[in-house]
C-alpha atoms as a PDB file:
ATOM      1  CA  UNK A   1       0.000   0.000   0.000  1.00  0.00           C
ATOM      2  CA  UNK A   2       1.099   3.368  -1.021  1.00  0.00           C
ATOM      3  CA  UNK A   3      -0.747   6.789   0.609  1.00  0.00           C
ATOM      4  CA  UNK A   4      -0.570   9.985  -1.661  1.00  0.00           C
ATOM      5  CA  UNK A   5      -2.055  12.988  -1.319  1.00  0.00           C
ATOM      6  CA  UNK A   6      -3.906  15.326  -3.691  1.00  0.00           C
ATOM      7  CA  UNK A   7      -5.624  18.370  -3.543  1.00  0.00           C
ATOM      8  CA  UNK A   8      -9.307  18.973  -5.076  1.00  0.00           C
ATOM      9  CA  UNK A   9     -11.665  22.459  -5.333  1.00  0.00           C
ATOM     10  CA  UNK A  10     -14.320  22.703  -3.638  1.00  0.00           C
ATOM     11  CA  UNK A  11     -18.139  22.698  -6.244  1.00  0.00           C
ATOM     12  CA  UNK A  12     -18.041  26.582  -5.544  1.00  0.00           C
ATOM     13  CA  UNK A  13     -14.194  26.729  -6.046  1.00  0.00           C
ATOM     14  CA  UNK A  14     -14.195  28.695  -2.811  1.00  0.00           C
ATOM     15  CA  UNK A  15     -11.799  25.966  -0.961  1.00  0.00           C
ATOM     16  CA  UNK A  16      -9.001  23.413  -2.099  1.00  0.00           C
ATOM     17  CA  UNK A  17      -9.949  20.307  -0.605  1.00  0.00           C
ATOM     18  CA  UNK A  18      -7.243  17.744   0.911  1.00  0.00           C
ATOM     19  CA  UNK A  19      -8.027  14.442  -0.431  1.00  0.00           C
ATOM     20  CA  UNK A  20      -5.560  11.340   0.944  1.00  0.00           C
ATOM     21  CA  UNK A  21      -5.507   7.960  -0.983  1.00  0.00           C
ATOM     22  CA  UNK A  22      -4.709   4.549  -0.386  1.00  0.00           C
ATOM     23  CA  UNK A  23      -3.571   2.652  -3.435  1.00  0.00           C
ATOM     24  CA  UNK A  24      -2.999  -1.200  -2.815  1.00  0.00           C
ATOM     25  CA  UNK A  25      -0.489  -3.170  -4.940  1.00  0.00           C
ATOM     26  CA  UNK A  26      -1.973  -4.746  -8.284  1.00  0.00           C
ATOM     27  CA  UNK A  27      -5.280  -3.818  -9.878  1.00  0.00           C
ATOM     28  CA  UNK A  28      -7.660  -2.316  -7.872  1.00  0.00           C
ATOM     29  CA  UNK A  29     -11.210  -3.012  -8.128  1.00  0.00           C
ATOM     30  CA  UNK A  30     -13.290  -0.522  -6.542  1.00  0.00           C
ATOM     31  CA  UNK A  31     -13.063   2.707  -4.723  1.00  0.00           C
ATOM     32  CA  UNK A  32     -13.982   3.135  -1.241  1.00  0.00           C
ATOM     33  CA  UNK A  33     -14.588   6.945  -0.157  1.00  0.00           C
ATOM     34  CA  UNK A  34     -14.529   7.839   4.134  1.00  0.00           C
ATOM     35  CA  UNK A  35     -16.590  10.900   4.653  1.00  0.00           C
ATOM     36  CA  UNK A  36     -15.450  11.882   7.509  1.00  0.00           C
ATOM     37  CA  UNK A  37     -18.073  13.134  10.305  1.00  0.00           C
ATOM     38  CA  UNK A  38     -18.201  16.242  12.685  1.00  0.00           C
ATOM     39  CA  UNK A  39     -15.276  16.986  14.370  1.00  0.00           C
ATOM     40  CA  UNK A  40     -13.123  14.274  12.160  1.00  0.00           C
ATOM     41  CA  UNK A  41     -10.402  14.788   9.686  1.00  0.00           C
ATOM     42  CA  UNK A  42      -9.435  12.031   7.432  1.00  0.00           C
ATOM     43  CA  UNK A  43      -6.654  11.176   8.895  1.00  0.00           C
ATOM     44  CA  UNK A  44      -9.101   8.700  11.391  1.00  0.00           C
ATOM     45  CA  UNK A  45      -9.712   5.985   8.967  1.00  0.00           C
ATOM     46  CA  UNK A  46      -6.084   5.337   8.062  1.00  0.00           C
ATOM     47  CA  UNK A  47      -6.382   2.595  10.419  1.00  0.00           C
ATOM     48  CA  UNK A  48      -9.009   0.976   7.710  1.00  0.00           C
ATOM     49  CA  UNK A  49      -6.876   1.423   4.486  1.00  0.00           C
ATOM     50  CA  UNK A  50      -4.433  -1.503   5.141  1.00  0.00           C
ATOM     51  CA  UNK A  51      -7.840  -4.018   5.310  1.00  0.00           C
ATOM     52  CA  UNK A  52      -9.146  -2.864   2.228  1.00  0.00           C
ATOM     53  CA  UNK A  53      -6.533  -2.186   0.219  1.00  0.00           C
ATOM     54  CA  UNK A  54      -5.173  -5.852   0.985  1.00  0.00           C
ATOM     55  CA  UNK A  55      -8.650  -6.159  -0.765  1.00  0.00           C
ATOM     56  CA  UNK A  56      -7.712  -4.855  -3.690  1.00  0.00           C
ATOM     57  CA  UNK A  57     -10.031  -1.735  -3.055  1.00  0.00           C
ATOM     58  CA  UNK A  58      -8.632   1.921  -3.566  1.00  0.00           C
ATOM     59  CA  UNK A  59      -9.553   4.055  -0.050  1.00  0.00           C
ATOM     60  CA  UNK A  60      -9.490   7.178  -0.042  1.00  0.00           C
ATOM     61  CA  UNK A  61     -10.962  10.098   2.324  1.00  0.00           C
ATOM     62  CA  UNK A  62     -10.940  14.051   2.613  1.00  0.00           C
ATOM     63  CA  UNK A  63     -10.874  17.000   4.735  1.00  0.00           C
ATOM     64  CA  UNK A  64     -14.567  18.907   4.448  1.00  0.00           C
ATOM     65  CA  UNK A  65     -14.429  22.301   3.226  1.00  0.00           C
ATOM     66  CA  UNK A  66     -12.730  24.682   6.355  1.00  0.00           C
ATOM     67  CA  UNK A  67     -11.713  21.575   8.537  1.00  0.00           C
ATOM     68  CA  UNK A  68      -8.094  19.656   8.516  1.00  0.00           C
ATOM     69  CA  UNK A  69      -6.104  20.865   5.645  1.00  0.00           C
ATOM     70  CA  UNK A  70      -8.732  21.979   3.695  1.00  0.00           C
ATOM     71  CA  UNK A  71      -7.990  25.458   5.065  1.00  0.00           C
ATOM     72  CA  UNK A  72      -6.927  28.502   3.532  1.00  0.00           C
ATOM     73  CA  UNK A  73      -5.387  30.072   6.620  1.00  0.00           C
ATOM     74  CA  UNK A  74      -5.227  28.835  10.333  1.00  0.00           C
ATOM     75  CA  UNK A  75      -7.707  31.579  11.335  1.00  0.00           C
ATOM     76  CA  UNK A  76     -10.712  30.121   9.584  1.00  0.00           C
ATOM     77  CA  UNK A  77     -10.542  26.503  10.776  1.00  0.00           C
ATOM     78  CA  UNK A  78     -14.175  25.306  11.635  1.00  0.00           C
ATOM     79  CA  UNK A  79     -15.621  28.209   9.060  1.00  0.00           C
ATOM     80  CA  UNK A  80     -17.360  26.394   6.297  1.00  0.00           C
ATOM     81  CA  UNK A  81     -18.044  28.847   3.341  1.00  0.00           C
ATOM     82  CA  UNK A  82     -20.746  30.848   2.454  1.00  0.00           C
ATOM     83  CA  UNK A  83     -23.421  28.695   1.205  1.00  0.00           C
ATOM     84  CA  UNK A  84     -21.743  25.346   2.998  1.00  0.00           C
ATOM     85  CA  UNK A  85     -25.836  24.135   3.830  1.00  0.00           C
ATOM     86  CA  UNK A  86     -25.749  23.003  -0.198  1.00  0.00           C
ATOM     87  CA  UNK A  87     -21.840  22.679  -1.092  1.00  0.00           C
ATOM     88  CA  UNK A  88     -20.894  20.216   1.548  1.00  0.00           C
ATOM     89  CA  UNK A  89     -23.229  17.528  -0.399  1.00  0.00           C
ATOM     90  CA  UNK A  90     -21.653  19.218  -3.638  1.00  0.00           C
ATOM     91  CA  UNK A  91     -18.316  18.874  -2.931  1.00  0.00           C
ATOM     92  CA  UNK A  92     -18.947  14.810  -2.064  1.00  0.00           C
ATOM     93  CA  UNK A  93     -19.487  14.747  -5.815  1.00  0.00           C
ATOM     94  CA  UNK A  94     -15.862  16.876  -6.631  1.00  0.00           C
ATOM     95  CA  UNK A  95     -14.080  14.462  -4.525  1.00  0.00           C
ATOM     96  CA  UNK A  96     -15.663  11.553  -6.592  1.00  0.00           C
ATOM     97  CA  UNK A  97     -14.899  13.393  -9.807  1.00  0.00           C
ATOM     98  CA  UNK A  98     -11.256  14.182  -8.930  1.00  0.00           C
ATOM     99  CA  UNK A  99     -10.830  10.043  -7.844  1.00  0.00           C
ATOM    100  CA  UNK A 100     -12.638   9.239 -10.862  1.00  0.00           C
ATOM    101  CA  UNK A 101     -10.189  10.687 -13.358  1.00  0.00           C
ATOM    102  CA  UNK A 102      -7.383   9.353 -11.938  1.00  0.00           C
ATOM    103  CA  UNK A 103      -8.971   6.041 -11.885  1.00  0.00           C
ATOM    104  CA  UNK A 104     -11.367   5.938 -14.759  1.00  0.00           C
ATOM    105  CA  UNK A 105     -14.107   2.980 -14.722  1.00  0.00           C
ATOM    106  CA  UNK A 106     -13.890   2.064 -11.374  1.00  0.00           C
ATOM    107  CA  UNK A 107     -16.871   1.701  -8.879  1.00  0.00           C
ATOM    108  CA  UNK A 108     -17.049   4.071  -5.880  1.00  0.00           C
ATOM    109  CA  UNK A 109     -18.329   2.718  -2.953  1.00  0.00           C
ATOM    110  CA  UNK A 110     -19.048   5.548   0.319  1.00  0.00           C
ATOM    111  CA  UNK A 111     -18.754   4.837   3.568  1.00  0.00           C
ATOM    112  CA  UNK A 112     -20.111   7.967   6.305  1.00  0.00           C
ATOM    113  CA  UNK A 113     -19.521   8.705   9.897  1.00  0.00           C
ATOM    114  CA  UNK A 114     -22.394  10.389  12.079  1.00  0.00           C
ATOM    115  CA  UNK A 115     -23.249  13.336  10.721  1.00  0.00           C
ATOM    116  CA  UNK A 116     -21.790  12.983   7.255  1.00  0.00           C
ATOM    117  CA  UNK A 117     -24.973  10.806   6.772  1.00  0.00           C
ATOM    118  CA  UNK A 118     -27.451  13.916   6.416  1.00  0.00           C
ATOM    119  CA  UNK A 119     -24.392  15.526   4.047  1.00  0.00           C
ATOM    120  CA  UNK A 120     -24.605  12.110   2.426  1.00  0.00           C
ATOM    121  CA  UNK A 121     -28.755  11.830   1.455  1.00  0.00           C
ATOM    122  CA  UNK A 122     -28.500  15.662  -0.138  1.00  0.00           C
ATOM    123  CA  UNK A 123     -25.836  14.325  -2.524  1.00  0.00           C
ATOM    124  CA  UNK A 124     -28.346  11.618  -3.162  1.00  0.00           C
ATOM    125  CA  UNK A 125     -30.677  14.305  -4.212  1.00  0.00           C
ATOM    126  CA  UNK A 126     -29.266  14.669  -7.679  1.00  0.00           C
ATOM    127  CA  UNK A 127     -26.328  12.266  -7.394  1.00  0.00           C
ATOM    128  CA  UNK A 128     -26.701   8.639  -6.230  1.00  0.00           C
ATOM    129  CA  UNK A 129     -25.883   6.981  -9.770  1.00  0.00           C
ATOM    130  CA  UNK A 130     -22.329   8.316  -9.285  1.00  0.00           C
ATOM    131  CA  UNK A 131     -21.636   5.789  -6.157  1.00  0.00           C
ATOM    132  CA  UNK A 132     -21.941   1.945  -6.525  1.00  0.00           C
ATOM    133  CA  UNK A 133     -22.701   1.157  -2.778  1.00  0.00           C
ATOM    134  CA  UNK A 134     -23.028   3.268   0.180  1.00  0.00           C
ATOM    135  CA  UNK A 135     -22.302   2.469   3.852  1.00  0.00           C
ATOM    136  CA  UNK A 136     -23.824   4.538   7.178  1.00  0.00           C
ATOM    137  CA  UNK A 137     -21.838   4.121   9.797  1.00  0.00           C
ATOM    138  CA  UNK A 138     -23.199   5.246  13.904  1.00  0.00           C
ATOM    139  CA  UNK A 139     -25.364   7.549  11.161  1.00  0.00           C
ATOM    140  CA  UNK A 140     -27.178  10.735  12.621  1.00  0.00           C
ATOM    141  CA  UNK A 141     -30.962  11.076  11.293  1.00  0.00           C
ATOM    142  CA  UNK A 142     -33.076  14.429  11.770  1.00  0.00           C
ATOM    143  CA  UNK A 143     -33.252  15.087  15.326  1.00  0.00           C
ATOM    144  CA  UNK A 144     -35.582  16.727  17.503  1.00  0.00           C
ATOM    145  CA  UNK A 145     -35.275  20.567  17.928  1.00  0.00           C
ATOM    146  CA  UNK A 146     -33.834  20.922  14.374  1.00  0.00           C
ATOM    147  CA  UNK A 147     -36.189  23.577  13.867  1.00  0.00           C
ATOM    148  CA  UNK A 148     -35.905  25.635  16.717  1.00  0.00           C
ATOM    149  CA  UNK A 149     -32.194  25.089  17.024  1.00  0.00           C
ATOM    150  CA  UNK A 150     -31.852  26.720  13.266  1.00  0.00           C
ATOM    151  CA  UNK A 151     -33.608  29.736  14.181  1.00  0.00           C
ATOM    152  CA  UNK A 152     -31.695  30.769  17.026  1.00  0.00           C
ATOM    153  CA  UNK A 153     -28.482  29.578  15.350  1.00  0.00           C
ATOM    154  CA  UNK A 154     -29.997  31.566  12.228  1.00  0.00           C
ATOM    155  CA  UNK A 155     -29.874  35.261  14.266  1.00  0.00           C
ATOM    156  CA  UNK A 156     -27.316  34.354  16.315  1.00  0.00           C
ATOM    157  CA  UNK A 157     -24.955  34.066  13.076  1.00  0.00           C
ATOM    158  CA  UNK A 158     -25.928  37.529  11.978  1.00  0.00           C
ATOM    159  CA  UNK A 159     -25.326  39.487  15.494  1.00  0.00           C
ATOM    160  CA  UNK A 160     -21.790  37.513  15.825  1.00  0.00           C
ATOM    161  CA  UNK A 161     -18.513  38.223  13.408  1.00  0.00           C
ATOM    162  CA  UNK A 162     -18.018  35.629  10.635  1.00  0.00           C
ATOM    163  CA  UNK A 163     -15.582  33.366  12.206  1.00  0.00           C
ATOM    164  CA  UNK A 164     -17.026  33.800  15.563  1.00  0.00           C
ATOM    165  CA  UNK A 165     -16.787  30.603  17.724  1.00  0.00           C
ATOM    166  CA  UNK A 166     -18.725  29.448  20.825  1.00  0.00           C
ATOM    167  CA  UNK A 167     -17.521  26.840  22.873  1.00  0.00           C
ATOM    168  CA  UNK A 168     -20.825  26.412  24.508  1.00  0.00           C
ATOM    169  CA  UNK A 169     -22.998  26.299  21.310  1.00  0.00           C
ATOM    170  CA  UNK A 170     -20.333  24.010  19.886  1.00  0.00           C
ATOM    171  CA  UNK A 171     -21.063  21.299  23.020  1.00  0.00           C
ATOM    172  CA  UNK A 172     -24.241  21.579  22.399  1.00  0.00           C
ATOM    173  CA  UNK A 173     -24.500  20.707  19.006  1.00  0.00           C
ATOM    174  CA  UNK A 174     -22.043  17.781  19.959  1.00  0.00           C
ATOM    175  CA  UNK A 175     -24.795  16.703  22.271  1.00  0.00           C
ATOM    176  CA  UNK A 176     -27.054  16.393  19.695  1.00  0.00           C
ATOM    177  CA  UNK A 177     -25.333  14.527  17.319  1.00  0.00           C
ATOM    178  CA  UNK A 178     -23.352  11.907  19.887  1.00  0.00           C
ATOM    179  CA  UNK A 179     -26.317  12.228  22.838  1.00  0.00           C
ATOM    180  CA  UNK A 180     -23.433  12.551  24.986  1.00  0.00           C
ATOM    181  CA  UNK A 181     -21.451  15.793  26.748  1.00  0.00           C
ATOM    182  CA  UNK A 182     -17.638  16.595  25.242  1.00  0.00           C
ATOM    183  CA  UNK A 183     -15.265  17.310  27.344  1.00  0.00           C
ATOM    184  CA  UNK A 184     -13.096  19.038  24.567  1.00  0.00           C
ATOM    185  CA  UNK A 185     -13.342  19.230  21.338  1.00  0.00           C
ATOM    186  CA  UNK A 186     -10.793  19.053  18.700  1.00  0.00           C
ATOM    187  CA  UNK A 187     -12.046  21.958  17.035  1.00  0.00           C
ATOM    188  CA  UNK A 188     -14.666  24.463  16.991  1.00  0.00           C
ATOM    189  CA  UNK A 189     -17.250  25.652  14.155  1.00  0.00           C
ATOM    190  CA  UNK A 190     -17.531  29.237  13.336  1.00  0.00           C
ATOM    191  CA  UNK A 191     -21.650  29.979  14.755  1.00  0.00           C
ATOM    192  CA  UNK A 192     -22.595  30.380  11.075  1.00  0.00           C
ATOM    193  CA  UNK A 193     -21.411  27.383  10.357  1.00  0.00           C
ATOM    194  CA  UNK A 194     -23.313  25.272  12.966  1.00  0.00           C
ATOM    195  CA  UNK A 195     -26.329  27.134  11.339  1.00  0.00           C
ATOM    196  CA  UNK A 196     -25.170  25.308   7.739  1.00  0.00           C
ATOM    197  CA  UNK A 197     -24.888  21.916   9.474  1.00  0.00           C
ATOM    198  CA  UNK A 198     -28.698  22.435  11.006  1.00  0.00           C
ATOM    199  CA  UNK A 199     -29.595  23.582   7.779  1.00  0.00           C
ATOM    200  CA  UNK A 200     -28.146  20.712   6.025  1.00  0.00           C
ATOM    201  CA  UNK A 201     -30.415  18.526   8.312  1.00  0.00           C
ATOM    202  CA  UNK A 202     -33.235  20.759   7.713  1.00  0.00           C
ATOM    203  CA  UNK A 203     -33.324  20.383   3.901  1.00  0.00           C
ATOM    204  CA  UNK A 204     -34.187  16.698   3.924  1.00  0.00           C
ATOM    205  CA  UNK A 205     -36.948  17.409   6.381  1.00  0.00           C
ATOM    206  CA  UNK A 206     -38.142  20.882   3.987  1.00  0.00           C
ATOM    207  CA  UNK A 207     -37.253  19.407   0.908  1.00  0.00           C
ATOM    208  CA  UNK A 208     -38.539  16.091  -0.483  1.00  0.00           C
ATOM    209  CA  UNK A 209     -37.595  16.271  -4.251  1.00  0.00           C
ATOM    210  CA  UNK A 210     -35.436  13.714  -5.161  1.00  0.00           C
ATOM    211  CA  UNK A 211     -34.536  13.087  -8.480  1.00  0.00           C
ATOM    212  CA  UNK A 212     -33.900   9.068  -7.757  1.00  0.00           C
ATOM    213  CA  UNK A 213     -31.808   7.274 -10.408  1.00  0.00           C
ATOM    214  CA  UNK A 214     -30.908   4.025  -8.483  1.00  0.00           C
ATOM    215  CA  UNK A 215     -33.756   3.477  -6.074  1.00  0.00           C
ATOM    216  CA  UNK A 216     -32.124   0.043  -5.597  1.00  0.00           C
ATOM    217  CA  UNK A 217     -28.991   1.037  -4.724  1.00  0.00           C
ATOM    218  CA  UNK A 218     -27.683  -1.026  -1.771  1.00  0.00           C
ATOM    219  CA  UNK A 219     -27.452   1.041   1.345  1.00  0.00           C
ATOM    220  CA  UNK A 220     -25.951  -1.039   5.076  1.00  0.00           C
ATOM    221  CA  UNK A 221     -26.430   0.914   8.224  1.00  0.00           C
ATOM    222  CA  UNK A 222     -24.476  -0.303  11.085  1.00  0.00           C
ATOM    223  CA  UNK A 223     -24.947   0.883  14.499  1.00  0.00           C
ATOM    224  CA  UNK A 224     -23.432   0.026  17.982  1.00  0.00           C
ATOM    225  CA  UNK A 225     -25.710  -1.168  20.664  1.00  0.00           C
ATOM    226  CA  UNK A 226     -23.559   1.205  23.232  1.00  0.00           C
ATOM    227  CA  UNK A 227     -23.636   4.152  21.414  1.00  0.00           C
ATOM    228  CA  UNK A 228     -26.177   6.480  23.484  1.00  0.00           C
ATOM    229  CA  UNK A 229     -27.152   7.683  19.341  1.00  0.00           C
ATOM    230  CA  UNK A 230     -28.295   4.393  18.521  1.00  0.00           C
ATOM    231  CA  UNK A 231     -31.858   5.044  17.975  1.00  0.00           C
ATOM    232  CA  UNK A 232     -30.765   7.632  15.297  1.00  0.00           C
ATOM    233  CA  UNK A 233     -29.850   4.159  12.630  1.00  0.00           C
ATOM    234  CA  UNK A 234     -33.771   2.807  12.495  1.00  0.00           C
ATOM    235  CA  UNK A 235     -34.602   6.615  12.080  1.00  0.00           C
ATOM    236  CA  UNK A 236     -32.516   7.264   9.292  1.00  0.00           C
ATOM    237  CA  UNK A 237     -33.881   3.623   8.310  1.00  0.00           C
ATOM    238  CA  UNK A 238     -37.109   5.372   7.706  1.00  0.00           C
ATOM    239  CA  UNK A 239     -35.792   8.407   6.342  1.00  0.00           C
ATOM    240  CA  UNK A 240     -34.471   6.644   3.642  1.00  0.00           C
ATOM    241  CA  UNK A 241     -37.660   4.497   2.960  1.00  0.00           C
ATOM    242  CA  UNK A 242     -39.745   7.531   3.028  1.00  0.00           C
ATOM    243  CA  UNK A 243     -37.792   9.147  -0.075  1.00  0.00           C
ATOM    244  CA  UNK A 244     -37.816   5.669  -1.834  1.00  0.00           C
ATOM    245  CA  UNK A 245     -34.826   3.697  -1.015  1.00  0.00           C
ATOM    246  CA  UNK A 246     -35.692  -0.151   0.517  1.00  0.00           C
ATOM    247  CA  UNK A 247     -32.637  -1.994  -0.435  1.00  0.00           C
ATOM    248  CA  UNK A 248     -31.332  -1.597   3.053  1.00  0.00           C
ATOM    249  CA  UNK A 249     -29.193  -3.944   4.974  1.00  0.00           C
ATOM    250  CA  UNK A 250     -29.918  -3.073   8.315  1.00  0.00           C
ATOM    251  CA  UNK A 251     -27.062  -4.343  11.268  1.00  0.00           C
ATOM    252  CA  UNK A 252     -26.334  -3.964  14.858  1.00  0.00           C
ATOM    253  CA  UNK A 253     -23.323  -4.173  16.672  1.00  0.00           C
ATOM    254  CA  UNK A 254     -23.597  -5.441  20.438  1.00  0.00           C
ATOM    255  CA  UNK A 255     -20.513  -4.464  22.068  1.00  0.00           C
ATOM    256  CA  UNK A 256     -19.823  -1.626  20.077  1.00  0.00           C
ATOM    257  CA  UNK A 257     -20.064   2.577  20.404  1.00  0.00           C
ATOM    258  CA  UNK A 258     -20.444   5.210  18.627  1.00  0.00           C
ATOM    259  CA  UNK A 259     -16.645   4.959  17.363  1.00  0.00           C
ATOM    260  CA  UNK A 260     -17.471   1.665  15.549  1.00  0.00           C
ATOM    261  CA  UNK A 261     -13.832   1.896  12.867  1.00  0.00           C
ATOM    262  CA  UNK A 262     -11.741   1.773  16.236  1.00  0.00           C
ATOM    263  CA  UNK A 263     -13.671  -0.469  18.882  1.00  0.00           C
ATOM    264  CA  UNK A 264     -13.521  -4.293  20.166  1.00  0.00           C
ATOM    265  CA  UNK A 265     -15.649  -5.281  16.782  1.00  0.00           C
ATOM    266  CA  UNK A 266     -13.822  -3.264  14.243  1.00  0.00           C
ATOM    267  CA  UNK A 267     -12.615  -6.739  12.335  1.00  0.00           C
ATOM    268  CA  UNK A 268     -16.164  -7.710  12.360  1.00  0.00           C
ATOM    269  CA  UNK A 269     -17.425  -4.623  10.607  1.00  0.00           C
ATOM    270  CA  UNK A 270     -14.586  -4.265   8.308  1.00  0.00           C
ATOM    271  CA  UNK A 271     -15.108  -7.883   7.316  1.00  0.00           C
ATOM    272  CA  UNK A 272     -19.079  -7.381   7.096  1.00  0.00           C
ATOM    273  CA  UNK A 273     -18.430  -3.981   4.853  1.00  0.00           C
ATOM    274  CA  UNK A 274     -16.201  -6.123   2.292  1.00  0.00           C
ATOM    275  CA  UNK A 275     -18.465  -8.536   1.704  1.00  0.00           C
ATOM    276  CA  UNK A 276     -21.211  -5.925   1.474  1.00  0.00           C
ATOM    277  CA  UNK A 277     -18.797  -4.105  -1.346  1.00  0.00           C
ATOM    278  CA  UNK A 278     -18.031  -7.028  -3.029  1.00  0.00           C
ATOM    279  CA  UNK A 279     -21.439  -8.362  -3.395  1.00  0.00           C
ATOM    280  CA  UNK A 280     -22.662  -4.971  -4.917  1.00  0.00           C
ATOM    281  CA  UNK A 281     -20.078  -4.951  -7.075  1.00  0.00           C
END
């Protein structure tokens, strides 16, 4: 296995974005993409690579627009653009277009992290013919005072300087996505940018067009029975049945957590998401 690194622009061309890949020795046969979640870089799911690319499979993950290296100065870490509600889901699709020229006519298979789910079912919007497969991992689903939690985050943004950050609104977002406190927190989001990240959520609740092109495409959810978010997999479950996807392979994890790439049955779902990938291939 070989790891290079490439840079990408973001859909608006407003941010380079740091893509690292995994290339295994021989031909490859697929692509697997890690969207990181909140408060992630890619540099969590090099762990995964040497599995997979042993595999024969390509991996491959990036930094999201204004996290990790996907920066344009030090200041404006946790800021994600102006319009990041709509080009986070976007730039999912430059990523796949940037892996897909340098390895023409392979499959791409995506595997998400927590909140990168919602991110992930707005690039399904216009966009899920690009991706063979598509794994959820501990997903988060559209959680209860989305609404209300936009609003104030909505004003708040406006009163506050762009790249203002608050620790406390910042925790408190955490606590809705994990349903658990953080102690600290590897990085903050600029207060206009936790507004985006509601808002992303808020989309698939406001808007229900989908322009469906593989309504069979095979979808696995796998959740940890000791992750206090649990109940957020069987919601997303019905999320995604609402807008028309059934092809779900639905799995639960007993002695896992929310961190389910680095706990006590990480060989387990590793080995459950290959044959998942090869079987939709």
């Amino acid at each position: 296995m070989t790891r290079n690194n490439i840079t990408t622009f973001s859909h608006d061309n407003e941010f380079q974005l740091s893509v690292e890949i995994a290339i295994p020795e021989g031909n490859p046969r697929g692509i697997i993409l890690f969207i990181p979640g909140v408060y992630e870089t890619k540099e969590q799911y090099r762990d995964c690579y040497e599995y997979f690319t042993r595999e024969q499979f390509i991996c491959a993950s990036y930094d999201h627009r204004g996290t990790g290296q996907s920066v344009r100065i030090e200041d404006e870490i946790g800021y994600l653009g102006k319009n990041a509600q709509k080009e986070l889901s976007e730039d999912i699709r430059s990523v796949i277009d940037a892996l897909s020229r340098l390895y023409a006519g392979l499959s791409v298979f995506l595997i998400t992290c927590d909140y990168s789910s919602l991110i992930t079912i707005n690039f399904l919007r216009n966009d899920d013919d690009r991706i063979r497969a598509l794994a959820f991992l501990s997903p988060a689903s559209v959680f209860p005072g989305l609404k209300r939690g936009r609003f104030l985050l909505q004003y708040t943004s406006i009163l506050v300087p762009t790249y203002f950050k608050s620790e406390r609104l910042n925790k408190k977002f955490y606590k809705r996505v994990h349903k658990m406190n953080a102690s600290t927190l590897p990085f903050q989001y600029a207060v206009k940018s936790l507004f985006d990240l509601y808002d992303v959520a808020y989309r698939i609740e406001k808007d229900k067009l989908y322009y469906m092109k593989k309504p069979n495409l095979p979808i696995f959810i796998g959740v940890g029975m000791k992750d206090p978010a649990r109940s957020y997999g069987s919601d997303l479950k019905s999320v995604l049945n609402r807008i028309g996807y059934h092809n779900v392979d639905y799995r639960t994890y007993s002695e896992s957590n929310h961190l389910l790439l680095s706990g006590e049955e990480k060989e387990k779902i590793l080995h459950d998401l290959l044959l998942f990938f090869t079987l939709s291939l």
